[in-house]
C-alpha atoms as a PDB file:
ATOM      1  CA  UNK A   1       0.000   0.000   0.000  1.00  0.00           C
ATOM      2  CA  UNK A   2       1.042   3.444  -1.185  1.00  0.00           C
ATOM      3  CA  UNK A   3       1.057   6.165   2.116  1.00  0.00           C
ATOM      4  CA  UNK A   4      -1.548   8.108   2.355  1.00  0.00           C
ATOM      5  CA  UNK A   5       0.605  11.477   1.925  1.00  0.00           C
ATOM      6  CA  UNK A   6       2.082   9.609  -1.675  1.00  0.00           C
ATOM      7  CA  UNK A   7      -1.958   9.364  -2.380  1.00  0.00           C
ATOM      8  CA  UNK A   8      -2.738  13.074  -1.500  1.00  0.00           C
ATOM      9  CA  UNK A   9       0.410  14.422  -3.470  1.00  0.00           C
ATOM     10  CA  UNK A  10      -1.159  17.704  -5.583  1.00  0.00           C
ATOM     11  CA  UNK A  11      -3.903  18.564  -2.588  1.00  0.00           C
ATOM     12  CA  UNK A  12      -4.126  20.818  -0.182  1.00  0.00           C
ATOM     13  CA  UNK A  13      -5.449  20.648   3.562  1.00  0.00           C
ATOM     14  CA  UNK A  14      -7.207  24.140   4.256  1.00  0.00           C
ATOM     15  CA  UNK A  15      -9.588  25.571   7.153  1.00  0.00           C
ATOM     16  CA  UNK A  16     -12.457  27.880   7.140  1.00  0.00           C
ATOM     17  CA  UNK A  17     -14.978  29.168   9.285  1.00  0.00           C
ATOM     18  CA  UNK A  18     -18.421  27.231   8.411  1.00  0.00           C
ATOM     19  CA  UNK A  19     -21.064  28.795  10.251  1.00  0.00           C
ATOM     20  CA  UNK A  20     -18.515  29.948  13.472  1.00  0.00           C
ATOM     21  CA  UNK A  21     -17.080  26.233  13.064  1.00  0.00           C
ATOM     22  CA  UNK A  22     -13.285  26.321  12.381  1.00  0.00           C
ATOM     23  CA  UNK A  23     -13.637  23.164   9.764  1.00  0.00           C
ATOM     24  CA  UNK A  24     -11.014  21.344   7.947  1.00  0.00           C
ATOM     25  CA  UNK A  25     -10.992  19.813   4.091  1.00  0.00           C
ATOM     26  CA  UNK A  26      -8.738  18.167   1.553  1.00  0.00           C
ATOM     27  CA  UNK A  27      -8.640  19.658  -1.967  1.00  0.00           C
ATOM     28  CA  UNK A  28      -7.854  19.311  -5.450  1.00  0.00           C
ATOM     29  CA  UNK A  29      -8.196  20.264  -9.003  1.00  0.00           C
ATOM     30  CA  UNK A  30     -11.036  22.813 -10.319  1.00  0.00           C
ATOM     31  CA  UNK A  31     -14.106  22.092 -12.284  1.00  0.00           C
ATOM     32  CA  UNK A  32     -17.842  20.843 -10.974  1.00  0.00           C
ATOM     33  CA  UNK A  33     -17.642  20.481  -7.289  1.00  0.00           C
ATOM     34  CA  UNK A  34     -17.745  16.963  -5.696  1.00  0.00           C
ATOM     35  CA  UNK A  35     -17.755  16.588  -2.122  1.00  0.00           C
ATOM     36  CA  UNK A  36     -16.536  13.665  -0.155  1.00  0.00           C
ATOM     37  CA  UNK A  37     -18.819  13.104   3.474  1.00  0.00           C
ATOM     38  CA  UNK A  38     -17.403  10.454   5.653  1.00  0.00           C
ATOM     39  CA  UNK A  39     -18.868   8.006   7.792  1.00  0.00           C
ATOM     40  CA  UNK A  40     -19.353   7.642  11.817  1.00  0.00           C
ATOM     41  CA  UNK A  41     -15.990   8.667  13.437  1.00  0.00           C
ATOM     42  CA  UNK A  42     -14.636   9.072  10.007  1.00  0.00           C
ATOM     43  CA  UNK A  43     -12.547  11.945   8.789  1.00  0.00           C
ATOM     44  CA  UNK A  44     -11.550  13.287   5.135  1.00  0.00           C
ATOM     45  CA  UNK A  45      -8.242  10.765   4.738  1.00  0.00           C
ATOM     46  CA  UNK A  46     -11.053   8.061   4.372  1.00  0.00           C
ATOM     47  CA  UNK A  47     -10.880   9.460   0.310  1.00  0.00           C
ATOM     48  CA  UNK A  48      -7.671   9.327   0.152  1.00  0.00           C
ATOM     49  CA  UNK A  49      -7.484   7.626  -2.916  1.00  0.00           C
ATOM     50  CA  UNK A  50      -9.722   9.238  -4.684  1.00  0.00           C
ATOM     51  CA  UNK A  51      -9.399  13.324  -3.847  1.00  0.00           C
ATOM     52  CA  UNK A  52      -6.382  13.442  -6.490  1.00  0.00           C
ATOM     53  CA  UNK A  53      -7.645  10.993  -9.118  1.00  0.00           C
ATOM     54  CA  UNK A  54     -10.757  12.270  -9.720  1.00  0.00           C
ATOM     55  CA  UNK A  55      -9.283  16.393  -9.366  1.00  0.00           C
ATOM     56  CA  UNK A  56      -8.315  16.014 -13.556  1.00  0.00           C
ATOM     57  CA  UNK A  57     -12.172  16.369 -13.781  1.00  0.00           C
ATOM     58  CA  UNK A  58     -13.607  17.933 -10.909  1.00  0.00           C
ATOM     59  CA  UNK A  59     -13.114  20.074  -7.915  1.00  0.00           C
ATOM     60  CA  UNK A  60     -13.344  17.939  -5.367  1.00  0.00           C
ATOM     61  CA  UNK A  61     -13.359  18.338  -1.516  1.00  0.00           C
ATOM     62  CA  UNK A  62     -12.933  16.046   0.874  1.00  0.00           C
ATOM     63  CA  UNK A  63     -14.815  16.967   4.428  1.00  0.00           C
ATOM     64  CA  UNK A  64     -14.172  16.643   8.145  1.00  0.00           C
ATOM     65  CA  UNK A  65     -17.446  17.720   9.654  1.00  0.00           C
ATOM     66  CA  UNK A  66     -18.737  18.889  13.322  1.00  0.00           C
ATOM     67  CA  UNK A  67     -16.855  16.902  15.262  1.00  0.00           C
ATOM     68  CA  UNK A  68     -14.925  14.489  13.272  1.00  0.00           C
ATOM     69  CA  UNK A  69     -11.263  14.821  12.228  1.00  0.00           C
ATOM     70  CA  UNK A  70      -9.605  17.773  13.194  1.00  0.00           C
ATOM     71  CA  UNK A  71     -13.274  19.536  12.370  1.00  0.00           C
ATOM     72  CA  UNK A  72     -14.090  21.734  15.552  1.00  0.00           C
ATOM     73  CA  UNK A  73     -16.898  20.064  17.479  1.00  0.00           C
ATOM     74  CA  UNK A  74     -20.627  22.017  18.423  1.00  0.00           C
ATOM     75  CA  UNK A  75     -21.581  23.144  22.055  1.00  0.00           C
ATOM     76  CA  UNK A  76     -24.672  20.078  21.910  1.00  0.00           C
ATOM     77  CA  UNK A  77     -24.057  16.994  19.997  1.00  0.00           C
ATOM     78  CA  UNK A  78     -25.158  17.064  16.497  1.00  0.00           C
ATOM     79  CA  UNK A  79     -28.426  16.586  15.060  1.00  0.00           C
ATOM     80  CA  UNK A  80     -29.534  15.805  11.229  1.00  0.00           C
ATOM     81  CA  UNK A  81     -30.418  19.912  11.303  1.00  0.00           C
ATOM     82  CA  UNK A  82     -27.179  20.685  12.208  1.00  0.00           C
ATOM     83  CA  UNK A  83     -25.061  18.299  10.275  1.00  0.00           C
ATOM     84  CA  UNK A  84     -26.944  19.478   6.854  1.00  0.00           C
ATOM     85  CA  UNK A  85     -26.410  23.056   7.904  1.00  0.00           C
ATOM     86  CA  UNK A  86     -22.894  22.873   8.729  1.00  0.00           C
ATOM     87  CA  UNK A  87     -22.532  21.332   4.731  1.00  0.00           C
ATOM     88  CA  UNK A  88     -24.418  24.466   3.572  1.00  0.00           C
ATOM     89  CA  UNK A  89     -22.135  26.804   5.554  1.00  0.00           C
ATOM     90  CA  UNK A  90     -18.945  25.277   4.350  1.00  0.00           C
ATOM     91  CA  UNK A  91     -20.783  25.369   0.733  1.00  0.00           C
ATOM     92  CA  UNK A  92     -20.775  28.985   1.638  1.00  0.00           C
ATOM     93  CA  UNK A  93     -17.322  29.670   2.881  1.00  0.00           C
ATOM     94  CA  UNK A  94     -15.870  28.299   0.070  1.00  0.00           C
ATOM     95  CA  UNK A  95     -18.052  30.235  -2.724  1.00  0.00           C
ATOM     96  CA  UNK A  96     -19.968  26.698  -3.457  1.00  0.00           C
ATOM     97  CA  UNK A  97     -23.618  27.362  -4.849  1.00  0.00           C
ATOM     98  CA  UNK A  98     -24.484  23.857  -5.836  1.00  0.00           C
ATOM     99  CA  UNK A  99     -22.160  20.376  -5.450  1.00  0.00           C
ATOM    100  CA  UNK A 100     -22.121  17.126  -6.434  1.00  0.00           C
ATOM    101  CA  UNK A 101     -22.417  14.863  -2.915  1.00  0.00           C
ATOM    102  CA  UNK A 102     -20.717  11.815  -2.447  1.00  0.00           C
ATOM    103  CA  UNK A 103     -21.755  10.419   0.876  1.00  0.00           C
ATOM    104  CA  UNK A 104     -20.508   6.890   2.449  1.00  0.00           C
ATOM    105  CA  UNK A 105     -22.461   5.424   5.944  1.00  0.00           C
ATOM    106  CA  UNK A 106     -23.636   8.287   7.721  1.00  0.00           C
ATOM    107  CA  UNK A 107     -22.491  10.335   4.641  1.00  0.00           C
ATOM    108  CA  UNK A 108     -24.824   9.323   2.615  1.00  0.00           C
ATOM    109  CA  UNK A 109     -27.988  10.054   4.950  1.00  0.00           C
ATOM    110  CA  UNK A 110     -26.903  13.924   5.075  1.00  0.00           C
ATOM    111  CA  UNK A 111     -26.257  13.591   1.513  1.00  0.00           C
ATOM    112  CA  UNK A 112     -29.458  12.359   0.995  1.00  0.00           C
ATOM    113  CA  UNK A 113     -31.283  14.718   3.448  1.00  0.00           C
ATOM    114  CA  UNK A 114     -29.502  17.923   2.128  1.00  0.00           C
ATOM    115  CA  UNK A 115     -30.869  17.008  -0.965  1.00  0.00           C
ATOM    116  CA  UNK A 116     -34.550  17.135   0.025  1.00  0.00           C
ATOM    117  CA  UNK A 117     -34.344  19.719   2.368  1.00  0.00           C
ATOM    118  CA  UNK A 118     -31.915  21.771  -0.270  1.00  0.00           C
ATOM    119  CA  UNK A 119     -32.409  20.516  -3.996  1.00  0.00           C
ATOM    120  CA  UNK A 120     -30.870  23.961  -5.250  1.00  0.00           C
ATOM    121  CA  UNK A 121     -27.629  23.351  -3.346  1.00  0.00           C
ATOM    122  CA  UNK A 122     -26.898  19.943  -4.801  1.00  0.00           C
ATOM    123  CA  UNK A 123     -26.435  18.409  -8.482  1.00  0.00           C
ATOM    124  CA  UNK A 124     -25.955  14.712  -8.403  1.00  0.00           C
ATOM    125  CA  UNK A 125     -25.964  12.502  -5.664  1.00  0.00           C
ATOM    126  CA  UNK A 126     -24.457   9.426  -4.686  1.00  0.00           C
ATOM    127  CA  UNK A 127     -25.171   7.096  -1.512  1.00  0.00           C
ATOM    128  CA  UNK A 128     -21.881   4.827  -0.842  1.00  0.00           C
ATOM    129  CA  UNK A 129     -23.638   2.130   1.480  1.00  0.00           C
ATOM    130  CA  UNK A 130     -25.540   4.950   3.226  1.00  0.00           C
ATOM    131  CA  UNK A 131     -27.307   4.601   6.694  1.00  0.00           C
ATOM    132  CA  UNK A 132     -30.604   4.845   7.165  1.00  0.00           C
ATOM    133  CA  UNK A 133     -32.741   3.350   4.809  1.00  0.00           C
ATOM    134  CA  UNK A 134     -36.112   2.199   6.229  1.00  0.00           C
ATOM    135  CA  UNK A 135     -37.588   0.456   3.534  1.00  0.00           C
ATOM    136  CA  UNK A 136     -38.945  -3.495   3.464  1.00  0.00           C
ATOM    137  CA  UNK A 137     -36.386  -6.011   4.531  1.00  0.00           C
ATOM    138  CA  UNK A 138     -35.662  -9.747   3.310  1.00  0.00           C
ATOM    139  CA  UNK A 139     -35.782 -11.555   6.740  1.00  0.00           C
ATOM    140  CA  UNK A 140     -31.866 -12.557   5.849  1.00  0.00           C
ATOM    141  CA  UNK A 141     -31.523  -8.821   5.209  1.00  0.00           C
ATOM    142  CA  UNK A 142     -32.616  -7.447   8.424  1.00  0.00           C
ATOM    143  CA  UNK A 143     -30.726 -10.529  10.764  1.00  0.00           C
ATOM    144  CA  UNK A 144     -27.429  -8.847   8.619  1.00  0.00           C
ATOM    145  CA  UNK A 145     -28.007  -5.445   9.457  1.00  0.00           C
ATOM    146  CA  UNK A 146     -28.840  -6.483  12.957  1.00  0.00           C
ATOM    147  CA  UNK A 147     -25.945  -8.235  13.510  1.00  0.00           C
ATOM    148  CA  UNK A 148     -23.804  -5.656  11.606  1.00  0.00           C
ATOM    149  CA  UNK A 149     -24.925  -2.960  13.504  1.00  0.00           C
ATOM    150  CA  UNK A 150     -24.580  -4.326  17.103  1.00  0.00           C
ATOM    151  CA  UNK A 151     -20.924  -5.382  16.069  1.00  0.00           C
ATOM    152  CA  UNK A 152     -20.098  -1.892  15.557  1.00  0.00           C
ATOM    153  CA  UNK A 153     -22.242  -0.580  18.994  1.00  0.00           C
ATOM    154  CA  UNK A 154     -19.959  -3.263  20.413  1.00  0.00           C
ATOM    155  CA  UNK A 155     -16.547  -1.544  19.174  1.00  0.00           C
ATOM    156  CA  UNK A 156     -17.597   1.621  19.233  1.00  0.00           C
ATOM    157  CA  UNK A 157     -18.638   0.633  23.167  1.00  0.00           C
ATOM    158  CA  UNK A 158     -15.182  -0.878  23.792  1.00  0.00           C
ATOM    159  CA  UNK A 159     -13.598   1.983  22.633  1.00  0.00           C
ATOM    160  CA  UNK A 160     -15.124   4.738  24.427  1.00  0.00           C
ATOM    161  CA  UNK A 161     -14.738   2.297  27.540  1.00  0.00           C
ATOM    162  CA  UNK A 162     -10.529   1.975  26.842  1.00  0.00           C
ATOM    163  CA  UNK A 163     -10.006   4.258  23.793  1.00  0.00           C
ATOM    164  CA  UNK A 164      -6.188   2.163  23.132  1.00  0.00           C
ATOM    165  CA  UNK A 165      -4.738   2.070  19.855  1.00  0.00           C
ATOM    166  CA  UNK A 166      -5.706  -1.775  19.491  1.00  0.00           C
ATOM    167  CA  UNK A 167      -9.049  -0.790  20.234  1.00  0.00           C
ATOM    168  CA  UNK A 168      -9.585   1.754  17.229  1.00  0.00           C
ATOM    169  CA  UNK A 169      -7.814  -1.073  14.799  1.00  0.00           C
ATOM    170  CA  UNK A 170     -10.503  -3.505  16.224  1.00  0.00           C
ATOM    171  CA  UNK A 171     -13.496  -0.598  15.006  1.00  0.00           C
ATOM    172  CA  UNK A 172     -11.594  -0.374  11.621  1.00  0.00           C
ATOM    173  CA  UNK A 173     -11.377  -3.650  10.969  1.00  0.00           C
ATOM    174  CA  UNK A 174     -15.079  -3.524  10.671  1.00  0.00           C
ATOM    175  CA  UNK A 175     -15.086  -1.365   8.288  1.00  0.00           C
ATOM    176  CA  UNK A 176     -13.327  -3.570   5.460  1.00  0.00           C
ATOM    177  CA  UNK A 177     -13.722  -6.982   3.626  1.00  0.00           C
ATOM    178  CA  UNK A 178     -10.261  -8.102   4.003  1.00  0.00           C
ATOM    179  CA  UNK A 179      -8.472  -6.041   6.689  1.00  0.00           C
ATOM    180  CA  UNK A 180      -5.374  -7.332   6.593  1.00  0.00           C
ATOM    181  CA  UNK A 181      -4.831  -6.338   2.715  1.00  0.00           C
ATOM    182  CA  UNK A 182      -6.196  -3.190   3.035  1.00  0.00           C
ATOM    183  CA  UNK A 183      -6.144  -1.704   6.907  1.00  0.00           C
ATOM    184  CA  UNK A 184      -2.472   0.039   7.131  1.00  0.00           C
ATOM    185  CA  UNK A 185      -0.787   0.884   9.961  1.00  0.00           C
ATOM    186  CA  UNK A 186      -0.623   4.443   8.879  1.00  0.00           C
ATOM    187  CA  UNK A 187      -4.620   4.788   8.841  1.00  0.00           C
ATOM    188  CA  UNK A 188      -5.015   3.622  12.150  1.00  0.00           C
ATOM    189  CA  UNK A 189      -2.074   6.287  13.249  1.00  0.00           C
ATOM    190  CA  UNK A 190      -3.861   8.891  11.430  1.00  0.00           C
ATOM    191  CA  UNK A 191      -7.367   7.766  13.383  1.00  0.00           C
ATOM    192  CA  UNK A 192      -5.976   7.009  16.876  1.00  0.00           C
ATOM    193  CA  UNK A 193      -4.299  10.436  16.965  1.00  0.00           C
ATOM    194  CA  UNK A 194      -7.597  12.111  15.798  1.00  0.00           C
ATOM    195  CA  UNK A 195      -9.248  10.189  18.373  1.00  0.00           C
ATOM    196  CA  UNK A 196      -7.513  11.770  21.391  1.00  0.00           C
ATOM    197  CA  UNK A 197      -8.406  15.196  20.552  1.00  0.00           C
ATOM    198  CA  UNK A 198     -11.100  17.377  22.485  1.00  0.00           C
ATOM    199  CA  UNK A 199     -15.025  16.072  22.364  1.00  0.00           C
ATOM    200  CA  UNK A 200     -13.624  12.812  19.784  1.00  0.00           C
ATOM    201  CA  UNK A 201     -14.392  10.734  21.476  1.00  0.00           C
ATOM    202  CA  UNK A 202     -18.001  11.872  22.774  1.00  0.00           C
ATOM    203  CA  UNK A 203     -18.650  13.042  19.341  1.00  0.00           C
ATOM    204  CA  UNK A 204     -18.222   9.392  18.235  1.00  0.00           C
ATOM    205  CA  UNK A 205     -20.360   7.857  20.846  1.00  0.00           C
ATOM    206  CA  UNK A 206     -24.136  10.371  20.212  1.00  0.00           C
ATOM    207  CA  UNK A 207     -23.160  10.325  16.691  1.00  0.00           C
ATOM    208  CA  UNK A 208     -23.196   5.954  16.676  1.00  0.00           C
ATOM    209  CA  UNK A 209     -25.969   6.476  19.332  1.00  0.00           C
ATOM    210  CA  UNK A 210     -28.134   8.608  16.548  1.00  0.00           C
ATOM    211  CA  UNK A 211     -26.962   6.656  13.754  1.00  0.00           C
ATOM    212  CA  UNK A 212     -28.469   3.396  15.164  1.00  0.00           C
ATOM    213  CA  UNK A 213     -31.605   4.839  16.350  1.00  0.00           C
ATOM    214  CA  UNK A 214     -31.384   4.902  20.094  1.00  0.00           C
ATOM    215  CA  UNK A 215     -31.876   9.016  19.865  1.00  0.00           C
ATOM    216  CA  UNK A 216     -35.405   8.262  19.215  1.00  0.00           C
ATOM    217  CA  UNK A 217     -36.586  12.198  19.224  1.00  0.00           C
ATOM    218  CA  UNK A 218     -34.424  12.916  15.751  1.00  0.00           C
ATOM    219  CA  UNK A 219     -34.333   9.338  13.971  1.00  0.00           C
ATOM    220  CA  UNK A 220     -34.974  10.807  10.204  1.00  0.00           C
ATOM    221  CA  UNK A 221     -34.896   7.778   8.542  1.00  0.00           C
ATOM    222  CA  UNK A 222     -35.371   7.478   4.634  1.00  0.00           C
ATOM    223  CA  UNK A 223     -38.668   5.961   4.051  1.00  0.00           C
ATOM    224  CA  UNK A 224     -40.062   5.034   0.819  1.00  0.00           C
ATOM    225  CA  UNK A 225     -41.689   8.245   0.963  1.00  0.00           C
ATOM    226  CA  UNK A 226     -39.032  10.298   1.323  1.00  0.00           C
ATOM    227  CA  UNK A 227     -36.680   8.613  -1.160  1.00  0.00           C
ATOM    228  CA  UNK A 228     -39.833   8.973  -3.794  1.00  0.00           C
ATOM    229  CA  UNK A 229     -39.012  13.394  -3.388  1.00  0.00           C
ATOM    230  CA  UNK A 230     -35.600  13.166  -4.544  1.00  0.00           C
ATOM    231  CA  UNK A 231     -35.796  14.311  -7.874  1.00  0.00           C
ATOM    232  CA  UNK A 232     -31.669  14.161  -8.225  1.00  0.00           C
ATOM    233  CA  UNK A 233     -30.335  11.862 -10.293  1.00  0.00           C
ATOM    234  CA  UNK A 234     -28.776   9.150  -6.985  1.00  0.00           C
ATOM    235  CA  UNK A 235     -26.465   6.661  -7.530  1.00  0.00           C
ATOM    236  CA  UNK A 236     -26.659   3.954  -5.028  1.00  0.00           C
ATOM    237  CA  UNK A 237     -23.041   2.472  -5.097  1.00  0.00           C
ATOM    238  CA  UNK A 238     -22.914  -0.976  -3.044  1.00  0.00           C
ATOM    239  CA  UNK A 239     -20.946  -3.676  -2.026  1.00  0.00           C
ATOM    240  CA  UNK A 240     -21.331  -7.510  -2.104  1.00  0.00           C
ATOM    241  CA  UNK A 241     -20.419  -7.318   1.616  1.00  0.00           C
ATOM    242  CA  UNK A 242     -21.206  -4.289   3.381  1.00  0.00           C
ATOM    243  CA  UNK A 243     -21.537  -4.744   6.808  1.00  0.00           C
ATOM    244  CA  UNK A 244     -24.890  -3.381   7.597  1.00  0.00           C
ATOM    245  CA  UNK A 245     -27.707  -2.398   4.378  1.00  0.00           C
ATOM    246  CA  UNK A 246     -27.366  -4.957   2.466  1.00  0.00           C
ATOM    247  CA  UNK A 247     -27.405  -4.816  -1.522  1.00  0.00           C
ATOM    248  CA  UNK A 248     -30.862  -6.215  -1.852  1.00  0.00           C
ATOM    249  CA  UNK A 249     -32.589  -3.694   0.691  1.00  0.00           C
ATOM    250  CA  UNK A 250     -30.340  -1.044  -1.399  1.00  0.00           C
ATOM    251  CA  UNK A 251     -32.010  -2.501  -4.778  1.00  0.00           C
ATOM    252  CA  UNK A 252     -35.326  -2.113  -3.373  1.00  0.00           C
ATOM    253  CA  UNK A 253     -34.837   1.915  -1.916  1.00  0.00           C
ATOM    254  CA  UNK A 254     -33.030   2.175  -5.167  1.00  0.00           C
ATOM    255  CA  UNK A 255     -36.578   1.736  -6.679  1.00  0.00           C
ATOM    256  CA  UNK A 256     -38.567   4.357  -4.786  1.00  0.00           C
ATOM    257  CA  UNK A 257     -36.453   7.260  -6.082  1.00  0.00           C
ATOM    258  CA  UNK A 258     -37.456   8.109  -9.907  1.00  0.00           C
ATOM    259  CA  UNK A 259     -33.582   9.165 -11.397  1.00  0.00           C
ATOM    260  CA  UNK A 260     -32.050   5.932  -9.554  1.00  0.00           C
ATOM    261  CA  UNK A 261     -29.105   3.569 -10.764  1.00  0.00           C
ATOM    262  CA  UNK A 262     -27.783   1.526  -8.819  1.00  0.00           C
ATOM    263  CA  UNK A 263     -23.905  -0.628  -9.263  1.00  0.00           C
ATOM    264  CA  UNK A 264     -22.521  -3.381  -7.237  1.00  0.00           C
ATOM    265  CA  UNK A 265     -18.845  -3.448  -5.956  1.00  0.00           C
ATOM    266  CA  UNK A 266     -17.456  -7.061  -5.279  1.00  0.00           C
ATOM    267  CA  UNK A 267     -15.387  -8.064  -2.482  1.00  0.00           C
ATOM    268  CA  UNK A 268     -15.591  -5.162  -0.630  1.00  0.00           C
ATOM    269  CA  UNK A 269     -17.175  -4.005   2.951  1.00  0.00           C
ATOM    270  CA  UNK A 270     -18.354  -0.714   3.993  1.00  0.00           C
ATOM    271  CA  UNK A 271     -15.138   1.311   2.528  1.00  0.00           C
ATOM    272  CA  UNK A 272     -15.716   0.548  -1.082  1.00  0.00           C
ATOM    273  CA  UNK A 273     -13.796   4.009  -2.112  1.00  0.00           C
ATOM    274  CA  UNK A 274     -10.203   2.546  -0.470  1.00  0.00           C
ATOM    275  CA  UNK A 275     -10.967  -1.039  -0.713  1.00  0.00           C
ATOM    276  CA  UNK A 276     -10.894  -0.991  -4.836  1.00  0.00           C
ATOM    277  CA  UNK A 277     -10.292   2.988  -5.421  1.00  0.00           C
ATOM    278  CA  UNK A 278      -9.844   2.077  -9.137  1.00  0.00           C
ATOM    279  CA  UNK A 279     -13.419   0.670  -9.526  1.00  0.00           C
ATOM    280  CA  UNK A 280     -14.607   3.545  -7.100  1.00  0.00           C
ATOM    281  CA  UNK A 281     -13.262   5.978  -9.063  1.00  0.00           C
ATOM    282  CA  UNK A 282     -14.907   4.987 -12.433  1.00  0.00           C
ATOM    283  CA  UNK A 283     -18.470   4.573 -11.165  1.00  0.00           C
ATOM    284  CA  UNK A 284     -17.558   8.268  -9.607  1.00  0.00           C
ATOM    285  CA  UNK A 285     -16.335   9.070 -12.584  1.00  0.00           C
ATOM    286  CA  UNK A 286     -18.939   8.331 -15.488  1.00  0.00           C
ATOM    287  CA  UNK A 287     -22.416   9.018 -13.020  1.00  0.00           C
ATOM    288  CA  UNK A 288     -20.837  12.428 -12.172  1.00  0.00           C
ATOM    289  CA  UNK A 289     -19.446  13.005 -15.622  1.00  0.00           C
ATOM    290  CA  UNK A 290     -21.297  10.692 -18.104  1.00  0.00           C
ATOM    291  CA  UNK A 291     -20.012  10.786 -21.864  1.00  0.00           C
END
């Protein structure tokens, strides 16, 4: 595996002030904005293979948001309300009208949200594994996401209970379909310092708290109902073995929203856009930029 700083060679790392939060981002190249949102406890290195690739074509921006990263954290943990308006603010401090949104996890449900609450603000859309769909499940389907989901409760507990190096690798492992070809040393460096900065840690916990439903007052799932008001053109872009949604439920939300596709990435988990960055960055590539 290549370092991450060989990956990132021709970006920059920049800070602005998003709505009074100081907030960090990766950048490169100029053209139609494409924005990068991370997962739960994620932070912008998680597209490091694909910020510099994709830059020949597009400006794109990879995001550490409220919390996350080195991303200032809010006074009250964050909500949907406030994770969609901190987007819109960076939009704003960086002179960003509209953007193309590529959200993974817990990326894709602001992603996802912005666009409904927002549709000026964002151009195409795509939904890497995102949380939160809450649309009919296979019986197989919904043991999986079950299971998935308690698994990474159960890290995320473990960490928050003895936040050690070992115990971050352990989280990230869950992340990918073959950790030991693809989890470096250097990512979980990168994380573990992160990790013991300020609210982190905190952050982490409410956010996996929200994102599994046990903050029952803002769930904001995506219903049939509210994937049927997209009007964006979404890609859904899957894997054969992501840890939680799995690619049939995806299929099936895939069909409530009018302008869907949908692709399939083998042999990878819920970090599709490091596992394979190659394959990532084509289905990126010709939704965002079709012929």
């Amino acid at each position: 595996m290549t370092s991450i700083w060989v990956d990132l060679l021709g970006a920059q790392t920049r800070y602005v002030d998003a709505g009074g939060i100081r907030t960090r981002f990766i950048e490169a190249g100029e053209g139609p904005a494409v924005i990068f949102l991370h997962g739960v406890g994620g932070h912008a290195e998680g597209f490091a293979r694909n910020v510099v690739p994709l830059s020949d074509r597009f400006r794109v921006i990879s995001l550490d948001y409220l919390g996350f990263g080195l991303t200032d954290a809010p006074p009250t943990p964050p909500s949907l309300d406030s994770y969609v308006q901190h987007l819109l603010d960076f939009m704003d401090a960086v002179g960003l009208e509209k953007a193309h949104l590529v959200g993974e996890s817990l990326g894709g449900w602001i992603a996802m949200w912005t666009a409904l609450r927002h549709p000026d603000r964002v151009d195409r859309l795509i939904s890497v594994c995102g949380a939160r769909l809450k649309v009919d499940e296979d019986e197989e389907s919904a043991r999986h996401m079950q299971h998935g989901l308690s698994e990474l409760r159960r890290l995320t507990a473990e960490f928050v209970a003895d936040p050690s190096r070992d115990a971050v690798r352990r989280r990230m492992e869950w992340l990918f379909f073959d950790p030991a070809k693809d989890l470096s040393e250097e990512l979980v460096d990168i994380r573990w310092v992160m990790y013991q900065r300020g609210q982190a840690i905190k952050v982490l916990s409410d956010a996996n708290q929200r994102l599994s439903g046990q903050v029952t007052h803002d769930p904001a799932p995506l219903t049939p109902e509210r994937l049927a008001e997209l009007r964006h053109e979404v890609l859904f872009l899957w894997t054969s073995h992501n840890p939680t949604t799995t690619a049939a439920t995806a299929r099936r939300a895939a069909a409530y929203v009018p302008r869907s596709h949908f692709a399939l990435m083998e042999k990878c988990g819920h970090w599709p856009q490091w596992e394979d960055a190659a394959t990532f960055n084509g289905h990126v590539r010709s939704f965002l930029a079709p012929a």
